[in-house]
Protein backbone atom coordinates (compact mmCIF):
# COMPACT_ATOMS: atom_id res chain seq x y z
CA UNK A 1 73.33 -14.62 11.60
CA UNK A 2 71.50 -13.48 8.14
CA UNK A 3 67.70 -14.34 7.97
CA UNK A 4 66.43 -17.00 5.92
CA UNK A 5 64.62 -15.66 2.72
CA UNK A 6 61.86 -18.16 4.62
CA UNK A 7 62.20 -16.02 7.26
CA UNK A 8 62.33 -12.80 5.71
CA UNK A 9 58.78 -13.38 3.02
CA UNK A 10 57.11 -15.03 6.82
CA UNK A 11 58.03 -11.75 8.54
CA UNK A 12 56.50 -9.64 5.45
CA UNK A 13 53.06 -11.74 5.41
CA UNK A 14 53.35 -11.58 9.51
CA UNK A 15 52.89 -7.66 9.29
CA UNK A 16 50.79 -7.87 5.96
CA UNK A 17 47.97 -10.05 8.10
CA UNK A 18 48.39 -7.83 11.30
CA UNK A 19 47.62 -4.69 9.02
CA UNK A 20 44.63 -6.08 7.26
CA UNK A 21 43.15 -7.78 10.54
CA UNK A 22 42.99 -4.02 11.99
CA UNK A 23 39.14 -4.18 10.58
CA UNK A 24 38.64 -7.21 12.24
CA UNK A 25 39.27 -5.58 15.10
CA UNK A 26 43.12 -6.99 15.84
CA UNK A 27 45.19 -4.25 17.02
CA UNK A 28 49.04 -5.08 16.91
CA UNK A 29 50.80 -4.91 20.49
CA UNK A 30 53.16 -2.17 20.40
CA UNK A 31 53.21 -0.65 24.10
CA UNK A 32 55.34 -2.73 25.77
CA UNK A 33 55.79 -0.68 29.19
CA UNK A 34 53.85 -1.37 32.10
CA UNK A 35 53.08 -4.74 31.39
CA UNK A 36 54.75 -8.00 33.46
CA UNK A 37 53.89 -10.28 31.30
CA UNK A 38 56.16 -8.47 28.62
CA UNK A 39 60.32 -8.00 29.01
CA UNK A 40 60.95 -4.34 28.01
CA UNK A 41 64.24 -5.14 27.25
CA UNK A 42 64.01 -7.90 25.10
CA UNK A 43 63.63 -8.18 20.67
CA UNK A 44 60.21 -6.65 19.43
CA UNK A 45 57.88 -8.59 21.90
CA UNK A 46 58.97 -10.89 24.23
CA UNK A 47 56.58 -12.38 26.36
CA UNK A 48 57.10 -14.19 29.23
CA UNK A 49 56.04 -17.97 30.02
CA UNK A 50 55.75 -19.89 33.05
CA UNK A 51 59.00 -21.65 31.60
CA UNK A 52 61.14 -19.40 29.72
CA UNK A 53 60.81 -16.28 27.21
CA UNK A 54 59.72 -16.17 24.32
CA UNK A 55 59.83 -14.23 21.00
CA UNK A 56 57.01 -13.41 19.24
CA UNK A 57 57.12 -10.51 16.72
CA UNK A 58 53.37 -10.52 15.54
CA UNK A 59 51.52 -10.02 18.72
CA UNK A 60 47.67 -8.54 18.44
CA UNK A 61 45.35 -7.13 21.10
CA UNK A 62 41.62 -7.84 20.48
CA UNK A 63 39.09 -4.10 20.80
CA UNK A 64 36.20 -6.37 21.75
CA UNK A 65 36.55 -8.30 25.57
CA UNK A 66 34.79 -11.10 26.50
CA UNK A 67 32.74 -12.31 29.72
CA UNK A 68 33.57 -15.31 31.82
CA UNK A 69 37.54 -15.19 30.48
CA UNK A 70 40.58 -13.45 31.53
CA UNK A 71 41.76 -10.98 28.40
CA UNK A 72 42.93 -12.56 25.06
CA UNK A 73 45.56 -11.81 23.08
CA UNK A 74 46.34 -13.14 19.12
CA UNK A 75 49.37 -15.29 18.47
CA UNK A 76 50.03 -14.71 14.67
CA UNK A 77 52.65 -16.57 12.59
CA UNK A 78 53.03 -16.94 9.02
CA UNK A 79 54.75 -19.30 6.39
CA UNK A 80 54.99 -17.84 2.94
CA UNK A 81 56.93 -20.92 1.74
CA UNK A 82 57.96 -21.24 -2.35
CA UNK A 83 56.72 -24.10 -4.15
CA UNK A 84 54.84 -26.91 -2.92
CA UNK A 85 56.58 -27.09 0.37
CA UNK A 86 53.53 -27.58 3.25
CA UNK A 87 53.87 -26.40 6.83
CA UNK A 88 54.71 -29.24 8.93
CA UNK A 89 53.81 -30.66 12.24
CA UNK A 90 56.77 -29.06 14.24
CA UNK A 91 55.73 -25.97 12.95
CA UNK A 92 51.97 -26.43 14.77
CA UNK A 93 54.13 -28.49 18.38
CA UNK A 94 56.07 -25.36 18.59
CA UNK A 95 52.91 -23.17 18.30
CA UNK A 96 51.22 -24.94 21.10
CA UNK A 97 54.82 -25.60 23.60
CA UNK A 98 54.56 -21.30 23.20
CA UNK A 99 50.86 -20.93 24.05
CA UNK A 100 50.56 -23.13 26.63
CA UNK A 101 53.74 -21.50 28.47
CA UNK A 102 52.70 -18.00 27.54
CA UNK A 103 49.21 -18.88 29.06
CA UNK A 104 50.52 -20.42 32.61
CA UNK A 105 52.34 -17.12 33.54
CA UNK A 106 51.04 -14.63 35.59
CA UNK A 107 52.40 -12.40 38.55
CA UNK A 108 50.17 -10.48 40.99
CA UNK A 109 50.96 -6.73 41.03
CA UNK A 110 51.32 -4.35 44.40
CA UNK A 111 47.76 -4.23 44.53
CA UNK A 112 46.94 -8.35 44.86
CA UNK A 113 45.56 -10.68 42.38
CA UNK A 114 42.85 -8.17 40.86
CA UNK A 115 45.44 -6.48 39.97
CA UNK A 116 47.17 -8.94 38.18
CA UNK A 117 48.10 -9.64 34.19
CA UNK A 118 47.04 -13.01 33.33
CA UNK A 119 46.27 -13.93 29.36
CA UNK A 120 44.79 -16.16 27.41
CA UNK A 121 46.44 -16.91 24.11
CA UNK A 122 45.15 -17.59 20.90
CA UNK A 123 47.56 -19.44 18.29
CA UNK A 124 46.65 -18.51 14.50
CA UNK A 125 49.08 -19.61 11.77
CA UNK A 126 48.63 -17.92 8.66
CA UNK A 127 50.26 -19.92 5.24
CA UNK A 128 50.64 -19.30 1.47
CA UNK A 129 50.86 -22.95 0.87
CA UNK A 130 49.22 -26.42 2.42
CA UNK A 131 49.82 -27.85 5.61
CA UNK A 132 50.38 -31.35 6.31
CA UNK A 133 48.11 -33.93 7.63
CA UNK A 134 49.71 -34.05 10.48
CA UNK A 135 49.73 -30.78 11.30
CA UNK A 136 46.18 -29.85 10.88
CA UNK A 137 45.54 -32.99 12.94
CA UNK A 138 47.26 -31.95 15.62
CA UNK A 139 46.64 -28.29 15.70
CA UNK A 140 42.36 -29.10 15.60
CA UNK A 141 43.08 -31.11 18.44
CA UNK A 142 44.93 -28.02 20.49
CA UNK A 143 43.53 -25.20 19.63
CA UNK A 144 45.55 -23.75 17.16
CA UNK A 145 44.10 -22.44 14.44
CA UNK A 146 45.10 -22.73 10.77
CA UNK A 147 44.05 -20.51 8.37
CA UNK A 148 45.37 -21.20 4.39
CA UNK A 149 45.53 -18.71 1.95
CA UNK A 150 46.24 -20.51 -1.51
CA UNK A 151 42.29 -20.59 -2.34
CA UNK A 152 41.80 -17.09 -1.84
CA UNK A 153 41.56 -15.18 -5.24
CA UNK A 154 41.66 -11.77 -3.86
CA UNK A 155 45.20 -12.37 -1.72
CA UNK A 156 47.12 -13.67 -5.13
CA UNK A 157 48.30 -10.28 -5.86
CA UNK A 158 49.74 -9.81 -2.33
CA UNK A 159 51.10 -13.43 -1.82
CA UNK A 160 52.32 -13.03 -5.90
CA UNK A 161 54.28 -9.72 -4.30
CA UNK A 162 55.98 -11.55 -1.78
CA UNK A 163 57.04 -13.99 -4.23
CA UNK A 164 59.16 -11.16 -6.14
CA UNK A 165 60.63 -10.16 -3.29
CA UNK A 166 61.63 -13.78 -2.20
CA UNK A 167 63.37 -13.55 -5.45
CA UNK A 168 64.99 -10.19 -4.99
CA UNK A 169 66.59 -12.00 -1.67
CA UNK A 170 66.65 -15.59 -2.73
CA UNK A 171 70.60 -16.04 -3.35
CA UNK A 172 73.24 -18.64 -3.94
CA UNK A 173 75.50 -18.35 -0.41
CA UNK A 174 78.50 -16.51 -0.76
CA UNK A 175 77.38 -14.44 -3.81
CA UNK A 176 76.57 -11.45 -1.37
CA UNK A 177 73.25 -9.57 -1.91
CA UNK A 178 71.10 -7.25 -0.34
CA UNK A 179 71.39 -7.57 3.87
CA UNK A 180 68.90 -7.62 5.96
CA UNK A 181 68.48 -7.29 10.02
CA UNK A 182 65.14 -8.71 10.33
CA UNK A 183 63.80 -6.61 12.79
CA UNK A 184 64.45 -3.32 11.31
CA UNK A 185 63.07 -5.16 8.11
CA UNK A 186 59.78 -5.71 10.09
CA UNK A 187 59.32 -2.25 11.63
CA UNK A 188 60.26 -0.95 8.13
CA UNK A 189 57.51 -3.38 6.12
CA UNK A 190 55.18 -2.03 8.95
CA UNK A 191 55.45 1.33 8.62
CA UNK A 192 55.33 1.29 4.25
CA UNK A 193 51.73 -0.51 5.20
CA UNK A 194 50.37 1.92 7.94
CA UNK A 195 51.85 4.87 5.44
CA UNK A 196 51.40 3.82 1.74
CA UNK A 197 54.99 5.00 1.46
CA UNK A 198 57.52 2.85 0.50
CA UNK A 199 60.95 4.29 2.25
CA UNK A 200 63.75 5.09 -0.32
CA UNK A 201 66.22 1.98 -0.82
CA UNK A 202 63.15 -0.74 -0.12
CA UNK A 203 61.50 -0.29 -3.94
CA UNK A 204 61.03 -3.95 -3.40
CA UNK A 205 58.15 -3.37 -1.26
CA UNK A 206 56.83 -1.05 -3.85
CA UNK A 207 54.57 -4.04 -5.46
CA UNK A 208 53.40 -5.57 -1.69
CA UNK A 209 52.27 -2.29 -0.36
CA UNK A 210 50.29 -1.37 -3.61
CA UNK A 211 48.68 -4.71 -3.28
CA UNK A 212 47.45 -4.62 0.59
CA UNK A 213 46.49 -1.00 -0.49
CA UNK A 214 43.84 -2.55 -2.79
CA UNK A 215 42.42 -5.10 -0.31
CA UNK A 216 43.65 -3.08 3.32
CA UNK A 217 41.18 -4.76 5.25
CA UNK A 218 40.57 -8.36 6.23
CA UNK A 219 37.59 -10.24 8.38
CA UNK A 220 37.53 -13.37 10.54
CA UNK A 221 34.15 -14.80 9.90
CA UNK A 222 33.23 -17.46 12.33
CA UNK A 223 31.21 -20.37 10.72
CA UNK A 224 29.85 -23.11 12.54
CA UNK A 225 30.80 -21.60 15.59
CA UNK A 226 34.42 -23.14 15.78
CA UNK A 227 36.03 -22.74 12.14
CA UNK A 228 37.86 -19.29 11.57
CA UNK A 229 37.70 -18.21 8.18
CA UNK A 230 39.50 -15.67 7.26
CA UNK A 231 37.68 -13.11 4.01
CA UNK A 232 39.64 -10.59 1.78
CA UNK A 233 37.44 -8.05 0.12
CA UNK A 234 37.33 -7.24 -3.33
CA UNK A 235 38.14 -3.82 -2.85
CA UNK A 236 38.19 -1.84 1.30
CA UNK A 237 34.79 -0.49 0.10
CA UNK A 238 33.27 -3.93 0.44
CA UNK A 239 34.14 -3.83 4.28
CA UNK A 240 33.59 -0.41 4.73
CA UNK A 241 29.78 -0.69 3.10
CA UNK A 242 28.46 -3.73 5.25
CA UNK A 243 24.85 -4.37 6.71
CA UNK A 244 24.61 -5.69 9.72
CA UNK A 245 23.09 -8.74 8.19
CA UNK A 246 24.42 -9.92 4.59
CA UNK A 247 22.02 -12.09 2.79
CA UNK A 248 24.90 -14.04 0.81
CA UNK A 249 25.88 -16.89 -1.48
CA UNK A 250 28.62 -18.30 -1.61
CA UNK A 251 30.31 -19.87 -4.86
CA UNK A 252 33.51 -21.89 -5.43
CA UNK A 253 35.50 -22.30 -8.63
CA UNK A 254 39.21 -23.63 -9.69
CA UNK A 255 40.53 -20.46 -8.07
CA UNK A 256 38.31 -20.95 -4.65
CA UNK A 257 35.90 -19.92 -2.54
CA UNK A 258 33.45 -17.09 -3.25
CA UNK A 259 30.88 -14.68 -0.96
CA UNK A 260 28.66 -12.83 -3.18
CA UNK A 261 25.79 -10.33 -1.83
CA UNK A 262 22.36 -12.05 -3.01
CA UNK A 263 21.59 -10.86 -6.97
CA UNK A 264 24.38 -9.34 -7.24
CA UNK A 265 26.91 -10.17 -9.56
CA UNK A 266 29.71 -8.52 -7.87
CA UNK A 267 31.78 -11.06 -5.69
CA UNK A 268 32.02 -9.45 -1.75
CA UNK A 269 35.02 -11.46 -0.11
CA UNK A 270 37.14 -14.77 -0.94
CA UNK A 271 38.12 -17.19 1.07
CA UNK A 272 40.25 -20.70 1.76
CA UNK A 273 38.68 -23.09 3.89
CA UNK A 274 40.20 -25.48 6.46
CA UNK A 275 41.07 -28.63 5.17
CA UNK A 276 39.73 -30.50 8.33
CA UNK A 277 36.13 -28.87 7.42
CA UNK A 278 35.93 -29.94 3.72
CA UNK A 279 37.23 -33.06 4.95
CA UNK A 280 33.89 -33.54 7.25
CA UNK A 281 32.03 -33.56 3.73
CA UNK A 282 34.22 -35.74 1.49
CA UNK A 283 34.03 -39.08 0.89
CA UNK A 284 35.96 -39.59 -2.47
CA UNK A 285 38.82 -37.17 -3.83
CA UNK A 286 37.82 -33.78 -3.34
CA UNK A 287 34.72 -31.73 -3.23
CA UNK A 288 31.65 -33.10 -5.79
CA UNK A 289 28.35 -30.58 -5.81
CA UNK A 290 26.22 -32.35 -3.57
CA UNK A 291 28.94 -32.53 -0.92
CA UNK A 292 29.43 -28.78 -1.48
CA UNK A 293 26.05 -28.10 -0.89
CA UNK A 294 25.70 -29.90 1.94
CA UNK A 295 29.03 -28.08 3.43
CA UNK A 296 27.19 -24.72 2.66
CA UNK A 297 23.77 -25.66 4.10
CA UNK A 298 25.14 -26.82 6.49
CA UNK A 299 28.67 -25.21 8.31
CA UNK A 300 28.08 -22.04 6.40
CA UNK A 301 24.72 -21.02 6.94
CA UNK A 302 25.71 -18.30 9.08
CA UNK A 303 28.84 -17.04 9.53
CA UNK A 304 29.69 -13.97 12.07
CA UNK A 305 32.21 -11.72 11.86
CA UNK A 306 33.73 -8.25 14.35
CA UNK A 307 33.78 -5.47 12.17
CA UNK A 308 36.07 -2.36 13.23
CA UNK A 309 36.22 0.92 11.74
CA UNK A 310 37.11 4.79 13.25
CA UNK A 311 36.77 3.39 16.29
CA UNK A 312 32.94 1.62 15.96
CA UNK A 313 32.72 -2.06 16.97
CA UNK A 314 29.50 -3.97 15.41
CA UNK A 315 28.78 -7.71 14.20
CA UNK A 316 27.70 -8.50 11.24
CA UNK A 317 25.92 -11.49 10.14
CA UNK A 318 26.40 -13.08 6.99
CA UNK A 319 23.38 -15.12 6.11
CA UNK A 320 23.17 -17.72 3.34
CA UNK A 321 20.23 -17.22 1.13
CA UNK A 322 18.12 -20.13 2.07
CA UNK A 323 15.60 -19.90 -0.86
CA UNK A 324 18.48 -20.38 -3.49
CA UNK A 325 20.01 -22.92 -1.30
CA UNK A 326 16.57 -24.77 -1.57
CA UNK A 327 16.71 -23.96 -5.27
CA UNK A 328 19.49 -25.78 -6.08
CA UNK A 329 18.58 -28.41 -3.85
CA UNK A 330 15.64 -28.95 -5.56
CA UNK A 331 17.37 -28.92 -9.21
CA UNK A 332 19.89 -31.55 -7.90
CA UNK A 333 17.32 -33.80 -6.84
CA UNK A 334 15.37 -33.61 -10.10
């Protein structure tokens, strides 16, 4: 059965965010042998659950382990949907029926239980456009994590990429057009990333890979200790050129959210927030200043994020300038 051109721009943003999270330190899952919790046999990756198998193409390894947990592994899907259409609740109940099942399995190898494979998954759904209510509602309340795009001015080119080639595939049924197996698609849209090269008879990919070219990295900045937020540089330099601790502000316009390095004019990263964090700061329709502020001082005071590079693992620390903070505090109130 042909792919959905749903199915096919999801797939493309899948491996798009897998590529760029490689700075971040997100490595995507690609040896398959060896491993029980993984069927050798089956589609890309298919992982087994306590209940059943399951299919999951965008599968990421973290570089950076953790104390007091059993290994981690990143759950990635993505919705790159046209329009105004939002992601929907049964999008976020399958997420967590898969990571729940994924989670319970485990199977001692010949040498007993420390020898086992036992992970715990991580759910992160990545989306051009909104998501419902609903599902944010239910995916803060089980730990799967939502992270929108639409507010982040330095993605546009990539997500406005996708869109062409949504066209390019977008057809009336029965007109015939372009085929596609979607995992060849995949491996092919994976390769063109890792290699700058577009392979001959995909030119349609000529505009996406040029486009992750200019941004090719991408951070998961923690704020507030809970809320993911996912940055896209200006330009890889950004990444590549970080302190360990950024003295920041951060700015929002029509397009969205801004981190600029302090007296500088030169934005660093941009950013979409969660809706269920703005939503702890409004009271009316939207953000005013005040509540802005407030959701700076306050949730993004300090935001942490795993940088990766040739093989070096270090935090940095992005620090909101308090004195300019205070500074506009101070102007407001007057």
């Amino acid at each position: 059965m042909a792919p959905t051109v749903n199915q096919i721009t999801g797939a493309i943003l899948e491996e798009v965010v897998l590529y760029v999270l490689g700075a971040a330190g997100f490595h995507p899952l690609e040896n398959l042998k060896g491993d029980p919790t993984i069927d050798p046999n089956g589609p890309p990756v298919t992982i087994r659950g306590r209940g059943t198998m399951h299919q999951i193409d965008a599968v990421a390894d973290p570089a950076v382990g953790y104390a007091f947990s059993n290994p981690f592994r990143l759950l990635v899907e993505a919705k790159a949907y046209s329009g105004h259409r939002r992601v929907g609740l049964a999008v976020v109940r399958n997420a967590v029926g898969t990571a729940k099942d994924v989670s319970e399995f485990w199977r001692p190898s010949n040498r007993g239980t420390a020898g086992s494979k036992r992970y715990h998954y991580r759910y992160a759904i990545f989306a051009t456009t909104e998501f419902t209510k609903g599902a944010q509602e239910y995916a803060f309340a089980q730990d799967v994590y939502l992270l929108p795009l639409r507010r982040s001015a330095f993605i546009r080119p990539v997500i406005t990429a996708i869109e062409k080639i949504r066209s390019y595939y977008d057809r009336t049924p029965g007109t015939g057009g372009p085929e596609v197996v979607l995992a060849d698609y995949r491996r092919a849209v994976r390769e063109a990333l890792r290699t700058g090269q577009v392979p001959e008879g995909l030119e349609e990919l000529d505009d996406l890979v040029r486009a992750v070219q200019r941004v090719r990295h991408g951070l998961v900045a923690v704020a507030d200790r809970q809320f993911p937020i996912f940055l896209v540089p200006r330009t890889p330099q950004v990444v590549e050129g970080l302190d360990a601790i950024e003295t920041v502000r951060i700015f929002r316009d029509d397009e969205g959210w801004y981190m600029r390095r302090k007296n500088s004019n030169e934005d660093l990263f941009s950013f979409d927030l969660p809706d269920e964090l703005i939503e702890l700061y409004t009271t009316g329709r939207g953000l005013d200043p005040h509540q802005a502020l407030d959701l700076k001082a306050e949730r993004l005071a300090v935001l942490q994020a795993i940088v990766v590079l040739r093989n070096s693992v270090r935090l940095v620390q992005f620090k909101l300038d308090e004195d300019w903070i205070n500074a506009l505090r101070g102007r407001r109130q007057g």
